[in-house]
C-alpha atoms as a PDB file:
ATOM      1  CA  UNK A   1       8.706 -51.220-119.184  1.00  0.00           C
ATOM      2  CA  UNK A   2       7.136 -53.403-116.301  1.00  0.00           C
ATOM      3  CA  UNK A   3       8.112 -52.462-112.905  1.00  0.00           C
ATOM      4  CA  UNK A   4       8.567 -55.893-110.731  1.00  0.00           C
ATOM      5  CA  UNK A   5       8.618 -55.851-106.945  1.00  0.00           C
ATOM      6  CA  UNK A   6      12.284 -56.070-105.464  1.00  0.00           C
ATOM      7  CA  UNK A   7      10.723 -58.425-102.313  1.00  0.00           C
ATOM      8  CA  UNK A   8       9.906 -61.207-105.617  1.00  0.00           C
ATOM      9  CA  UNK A   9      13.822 -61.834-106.374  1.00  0.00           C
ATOM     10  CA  UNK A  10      15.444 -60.575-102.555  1.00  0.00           C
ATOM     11  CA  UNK A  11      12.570 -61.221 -99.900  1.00  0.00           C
ATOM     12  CA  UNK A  12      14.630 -61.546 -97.114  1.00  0.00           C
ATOM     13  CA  UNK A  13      16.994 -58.433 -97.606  1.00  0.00           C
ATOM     14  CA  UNK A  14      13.262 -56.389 -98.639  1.00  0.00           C
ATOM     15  CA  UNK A  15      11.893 -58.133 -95.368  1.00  0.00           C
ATOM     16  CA  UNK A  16      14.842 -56.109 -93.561  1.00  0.00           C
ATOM     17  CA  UNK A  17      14.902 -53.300 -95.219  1.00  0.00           C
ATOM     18  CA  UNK A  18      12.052 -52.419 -96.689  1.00  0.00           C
ATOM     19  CA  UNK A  19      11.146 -48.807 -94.857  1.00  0.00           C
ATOM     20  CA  UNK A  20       8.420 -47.728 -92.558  1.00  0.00           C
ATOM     21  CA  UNK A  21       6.163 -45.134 -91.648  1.00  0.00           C
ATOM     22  CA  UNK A  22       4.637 -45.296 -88.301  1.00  0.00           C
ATOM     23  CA  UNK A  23       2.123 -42.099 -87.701  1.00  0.00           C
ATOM     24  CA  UNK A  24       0.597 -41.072 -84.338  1.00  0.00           C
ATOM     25  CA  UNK A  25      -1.926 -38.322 -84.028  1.00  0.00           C
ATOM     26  CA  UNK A  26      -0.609 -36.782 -87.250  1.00  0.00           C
ATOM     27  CA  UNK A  27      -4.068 -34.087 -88.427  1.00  0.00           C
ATOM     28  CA  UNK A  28      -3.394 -35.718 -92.448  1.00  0.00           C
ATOM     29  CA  UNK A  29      -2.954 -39.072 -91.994  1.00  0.00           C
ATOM     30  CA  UNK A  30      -4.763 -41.810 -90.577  1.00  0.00           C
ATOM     31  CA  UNK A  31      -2.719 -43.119 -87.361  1.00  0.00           C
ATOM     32  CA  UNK A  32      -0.853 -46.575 -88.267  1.00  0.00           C
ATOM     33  CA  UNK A  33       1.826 -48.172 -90.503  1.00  0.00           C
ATOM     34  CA  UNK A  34       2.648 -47.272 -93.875  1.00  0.00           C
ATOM     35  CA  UNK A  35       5.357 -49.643 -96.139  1.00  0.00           C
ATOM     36  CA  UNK A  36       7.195 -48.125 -98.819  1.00  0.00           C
ATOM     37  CA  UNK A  37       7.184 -51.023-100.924  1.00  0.00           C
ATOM     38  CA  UNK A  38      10.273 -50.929-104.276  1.00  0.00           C
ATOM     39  CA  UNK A  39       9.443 -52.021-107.890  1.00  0.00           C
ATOM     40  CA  UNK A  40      12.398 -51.991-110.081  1.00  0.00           C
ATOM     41  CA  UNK A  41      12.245 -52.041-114.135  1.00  0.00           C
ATOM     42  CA  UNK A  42      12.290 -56.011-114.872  1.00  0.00           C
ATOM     43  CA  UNK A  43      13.431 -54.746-118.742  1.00  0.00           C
ATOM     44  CA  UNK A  44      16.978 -56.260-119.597  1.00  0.00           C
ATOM     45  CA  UNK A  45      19.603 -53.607-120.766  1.00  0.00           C
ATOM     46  CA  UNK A  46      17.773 -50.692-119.050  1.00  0.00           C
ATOM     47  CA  UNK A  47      18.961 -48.425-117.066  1.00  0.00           C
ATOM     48  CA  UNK A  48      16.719 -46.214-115.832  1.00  0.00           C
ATOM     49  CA  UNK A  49      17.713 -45.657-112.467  1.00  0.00           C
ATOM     50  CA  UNK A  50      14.150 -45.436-110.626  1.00  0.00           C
ATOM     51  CA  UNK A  51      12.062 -47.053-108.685  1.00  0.00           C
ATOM     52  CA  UNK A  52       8.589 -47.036-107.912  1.00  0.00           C
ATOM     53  CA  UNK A  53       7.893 -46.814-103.953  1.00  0.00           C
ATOM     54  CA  UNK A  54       4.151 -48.137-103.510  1.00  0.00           C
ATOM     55  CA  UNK A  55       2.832 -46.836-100.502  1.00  0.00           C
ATOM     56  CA  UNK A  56       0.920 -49.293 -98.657  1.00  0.00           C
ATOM     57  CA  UNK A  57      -1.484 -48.834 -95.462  1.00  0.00           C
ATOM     58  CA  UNK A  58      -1.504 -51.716 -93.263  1.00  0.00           C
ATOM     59  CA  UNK A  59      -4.253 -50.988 -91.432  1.00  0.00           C
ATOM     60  CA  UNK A  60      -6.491 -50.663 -94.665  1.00  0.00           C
ATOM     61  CA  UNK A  61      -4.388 -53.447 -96.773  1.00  0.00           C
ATOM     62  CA  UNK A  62      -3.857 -51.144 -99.804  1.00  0.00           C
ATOM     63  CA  UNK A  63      -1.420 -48.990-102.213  1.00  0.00           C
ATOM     64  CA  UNK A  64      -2.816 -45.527-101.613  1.00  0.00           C
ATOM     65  CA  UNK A  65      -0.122 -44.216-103.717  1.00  0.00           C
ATOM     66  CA  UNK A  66       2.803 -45.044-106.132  1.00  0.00           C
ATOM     67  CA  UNK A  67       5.577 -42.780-106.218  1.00  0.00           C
ATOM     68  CA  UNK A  68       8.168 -42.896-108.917  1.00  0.00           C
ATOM     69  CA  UNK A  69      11.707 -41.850-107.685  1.00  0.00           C
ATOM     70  CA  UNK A  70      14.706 -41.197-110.518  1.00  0.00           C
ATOM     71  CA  UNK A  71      18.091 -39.790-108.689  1.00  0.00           C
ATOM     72  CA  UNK A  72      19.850 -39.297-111.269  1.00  0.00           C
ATOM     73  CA  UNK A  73      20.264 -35.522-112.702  1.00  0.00           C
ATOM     74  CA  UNK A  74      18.065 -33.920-115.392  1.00  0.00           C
ATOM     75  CA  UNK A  75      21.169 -34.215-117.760  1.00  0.00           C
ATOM     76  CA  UNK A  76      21.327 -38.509-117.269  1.00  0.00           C
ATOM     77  CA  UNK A  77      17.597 -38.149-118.153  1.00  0.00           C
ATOM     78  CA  UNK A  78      17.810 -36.515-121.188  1.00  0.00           C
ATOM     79  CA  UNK A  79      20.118 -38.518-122.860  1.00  0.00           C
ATOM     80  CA  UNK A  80      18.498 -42.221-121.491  1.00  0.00           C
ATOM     81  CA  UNK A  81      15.630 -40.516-123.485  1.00  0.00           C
ATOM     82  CA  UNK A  82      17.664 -39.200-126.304  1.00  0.00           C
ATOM     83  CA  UNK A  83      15.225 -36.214-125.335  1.00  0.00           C
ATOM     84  CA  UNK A  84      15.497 -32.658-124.318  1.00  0.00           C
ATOM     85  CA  UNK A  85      11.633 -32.241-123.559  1.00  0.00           C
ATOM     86  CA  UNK A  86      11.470 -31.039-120.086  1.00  0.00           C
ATOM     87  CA  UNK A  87       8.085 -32.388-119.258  1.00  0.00           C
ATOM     88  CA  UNK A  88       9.106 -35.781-119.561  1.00  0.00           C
ATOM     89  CA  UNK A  89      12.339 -35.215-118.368  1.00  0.00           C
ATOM     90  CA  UNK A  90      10.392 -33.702-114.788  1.00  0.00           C
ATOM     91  CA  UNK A  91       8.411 -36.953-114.751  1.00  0.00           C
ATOM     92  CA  UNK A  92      11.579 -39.128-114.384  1.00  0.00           C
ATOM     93  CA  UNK A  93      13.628 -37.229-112.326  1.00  0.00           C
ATOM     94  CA  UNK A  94      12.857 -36.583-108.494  1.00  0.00           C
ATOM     95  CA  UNK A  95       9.627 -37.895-106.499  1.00  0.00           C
ATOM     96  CA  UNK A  96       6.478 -37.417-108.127  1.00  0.00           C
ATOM     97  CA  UNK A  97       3.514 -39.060-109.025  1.00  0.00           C
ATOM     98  CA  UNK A  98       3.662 -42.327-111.695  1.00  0.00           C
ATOM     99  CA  UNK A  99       0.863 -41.091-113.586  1.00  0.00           C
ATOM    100  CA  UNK A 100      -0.353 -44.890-114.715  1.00  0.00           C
ATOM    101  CA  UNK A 101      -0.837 -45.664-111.234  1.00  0.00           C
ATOM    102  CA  UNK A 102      -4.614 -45.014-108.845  1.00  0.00           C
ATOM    103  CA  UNK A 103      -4.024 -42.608-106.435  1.00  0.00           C
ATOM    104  CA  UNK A 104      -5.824 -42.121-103.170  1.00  0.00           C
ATOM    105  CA  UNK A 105      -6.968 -39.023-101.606  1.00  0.00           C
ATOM    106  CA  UNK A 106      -4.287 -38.959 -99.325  1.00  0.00           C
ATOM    107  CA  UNK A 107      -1.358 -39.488-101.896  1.00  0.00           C
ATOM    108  CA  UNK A 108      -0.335 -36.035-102.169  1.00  0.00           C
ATOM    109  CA  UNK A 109       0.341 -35.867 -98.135  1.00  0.00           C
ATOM    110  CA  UNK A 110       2.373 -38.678 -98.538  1.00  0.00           C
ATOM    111  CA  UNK A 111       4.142 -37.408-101.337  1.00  0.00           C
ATOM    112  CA  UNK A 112       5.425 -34.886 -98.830  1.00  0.00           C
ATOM    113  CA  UNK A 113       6.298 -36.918 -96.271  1.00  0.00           C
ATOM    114  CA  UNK A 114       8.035 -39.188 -99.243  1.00  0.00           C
ATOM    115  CA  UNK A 115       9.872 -36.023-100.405  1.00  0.00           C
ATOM    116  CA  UNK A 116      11.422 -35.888 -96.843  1.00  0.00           C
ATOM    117  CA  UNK A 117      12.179 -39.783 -96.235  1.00  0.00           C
ATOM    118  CA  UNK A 118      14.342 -39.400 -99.937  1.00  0.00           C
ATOM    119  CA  UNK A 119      15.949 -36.356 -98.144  1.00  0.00           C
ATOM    120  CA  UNK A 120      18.008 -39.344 -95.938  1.00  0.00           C
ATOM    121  CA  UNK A 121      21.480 -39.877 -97.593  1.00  0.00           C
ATOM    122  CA  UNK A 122      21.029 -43.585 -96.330  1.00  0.00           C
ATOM    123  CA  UNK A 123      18.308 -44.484 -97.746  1.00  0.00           C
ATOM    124  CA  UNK A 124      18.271 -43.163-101.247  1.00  0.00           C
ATOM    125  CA  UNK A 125      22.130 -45.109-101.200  1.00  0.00           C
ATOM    126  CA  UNK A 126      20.021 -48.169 -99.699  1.00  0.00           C
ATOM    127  CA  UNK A 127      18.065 -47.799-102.593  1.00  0.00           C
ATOM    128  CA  UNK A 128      20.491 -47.353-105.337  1.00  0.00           C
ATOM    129  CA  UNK A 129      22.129 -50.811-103.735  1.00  0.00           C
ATOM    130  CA  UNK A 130      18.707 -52.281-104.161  1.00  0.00           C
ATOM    131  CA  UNK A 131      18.291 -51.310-107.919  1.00  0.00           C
ATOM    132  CA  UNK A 132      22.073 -52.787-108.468  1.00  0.00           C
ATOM    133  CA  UNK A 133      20.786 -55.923-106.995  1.00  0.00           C
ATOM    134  CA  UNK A 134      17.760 -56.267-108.445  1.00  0.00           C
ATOM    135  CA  UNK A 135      19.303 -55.673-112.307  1.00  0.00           C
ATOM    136  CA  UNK A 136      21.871 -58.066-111.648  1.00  0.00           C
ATOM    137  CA  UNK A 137      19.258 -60.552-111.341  1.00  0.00           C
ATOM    138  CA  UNK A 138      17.422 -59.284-114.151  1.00  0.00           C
ATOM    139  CA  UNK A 139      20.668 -59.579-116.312  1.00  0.00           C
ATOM    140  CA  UNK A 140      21.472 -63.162-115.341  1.00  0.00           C
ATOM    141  CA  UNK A 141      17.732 -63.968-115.586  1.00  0.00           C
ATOM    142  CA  UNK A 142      17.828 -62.644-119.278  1.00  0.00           C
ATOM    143  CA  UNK A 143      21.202 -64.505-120.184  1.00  0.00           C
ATOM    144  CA  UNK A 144      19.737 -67.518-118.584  1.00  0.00           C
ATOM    145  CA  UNK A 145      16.651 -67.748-120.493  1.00  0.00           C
ATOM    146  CA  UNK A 146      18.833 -66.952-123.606  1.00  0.00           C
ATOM    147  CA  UNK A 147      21.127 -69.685-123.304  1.00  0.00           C
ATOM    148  CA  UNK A 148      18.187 -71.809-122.635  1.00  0.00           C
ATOM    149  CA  UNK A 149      17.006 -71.424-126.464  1.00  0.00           C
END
C-alpha cells in the first residue's frame, strides 16, 4: 500500500484546508507553525479508511512525525483484514504512530496534541470528505490507465 499526498491530485482544496498548528510559549514544543499534511492509500479497490497526517515544522522544514489515523471501529478493521488479531487491529484503528515512518523526539507531544485536533467533529468529517475525494480519483485514474491498454 503506498500512501500518496492528497495536495498531489486536490492542491487547491489541500491549500484551503489543510490544518494548522500555531504554538506560542507552549514548555513541549518549539514556538511556530506546524501543518498536518494528508496521505491517502493510492491502491485501487481499497478501502482502508485512513490517512496518514505528516506533521511538518515550518520553521525547521521537516516531518517530525507521521501519524496514521483509521475512524472506523475495531469491528470494520477486523474484517478489511479478514483478522481478529488485536495488535494489528490497534495499529489501524485510532491515532497512533505509522511504525514505517522516522519519528522525531518530539512526536509523541504531538501525538497528543493530534489526539485532541481528531477530537473536532469537523475535521475528522473534513477528512473523511478528503479520503472520498481522493479515491475517486484513484478509481478513475485506475479505469483510465486500464482502458488505455
Amino acid at each position: 500500500m503506498m500512501y500518496v499526498p492528497f495536495h498531489k491530485y486536490f492542491p487547491e482544496i489541500a491549500e484551503n484546508e489543510t490544518r494548522c498548528l500555531t504554538l506560542f510559549n507552549d514548555p513541549k514544543l518549539p514556538a511556530g507553525s506546524y501543518g498536518l499534511f494528508e496521505s491517502y492509500c493510492s491502491e485501487p479497490g481499497c478501502d482502508c479508511r485512513r490517512v496518514f497526517l505528516s506533521i511538518t515544522s515550518v520553521e525547521m522544514k521537516q516531518i517530525l512525525t507521521v501519524i496514521a489515523f483509521g475512524w472506523e471501529s475495531e469491528q470494520f478493521y477486523a474484517e478489511w483484514m479478514g483478522d481478529n488479531d488485536l495488535e494489528s487491529i490497534k495499529g489501524l484503528k485510532g491515532p497512533c504512530f505509522n511504525l514505517s515512518s522516522p519519528q522525531s523526539k518530539l512526536a509523541p507531544v504531538l501525538l497528543e496534541y493530534v489526539k485532541n485536533i481528531l477530537e473536532d467533529k469537523q475535521y475528522v468529517n473534513r477528512i473523511k470528505r478528503h479520503y472520498r475525494l481522493f479515491k475517486k480519483a484513484i478509481e478513475s485514474e485506475s479505469v483510465e490507465k486500464n482502458y488505455q491498454r
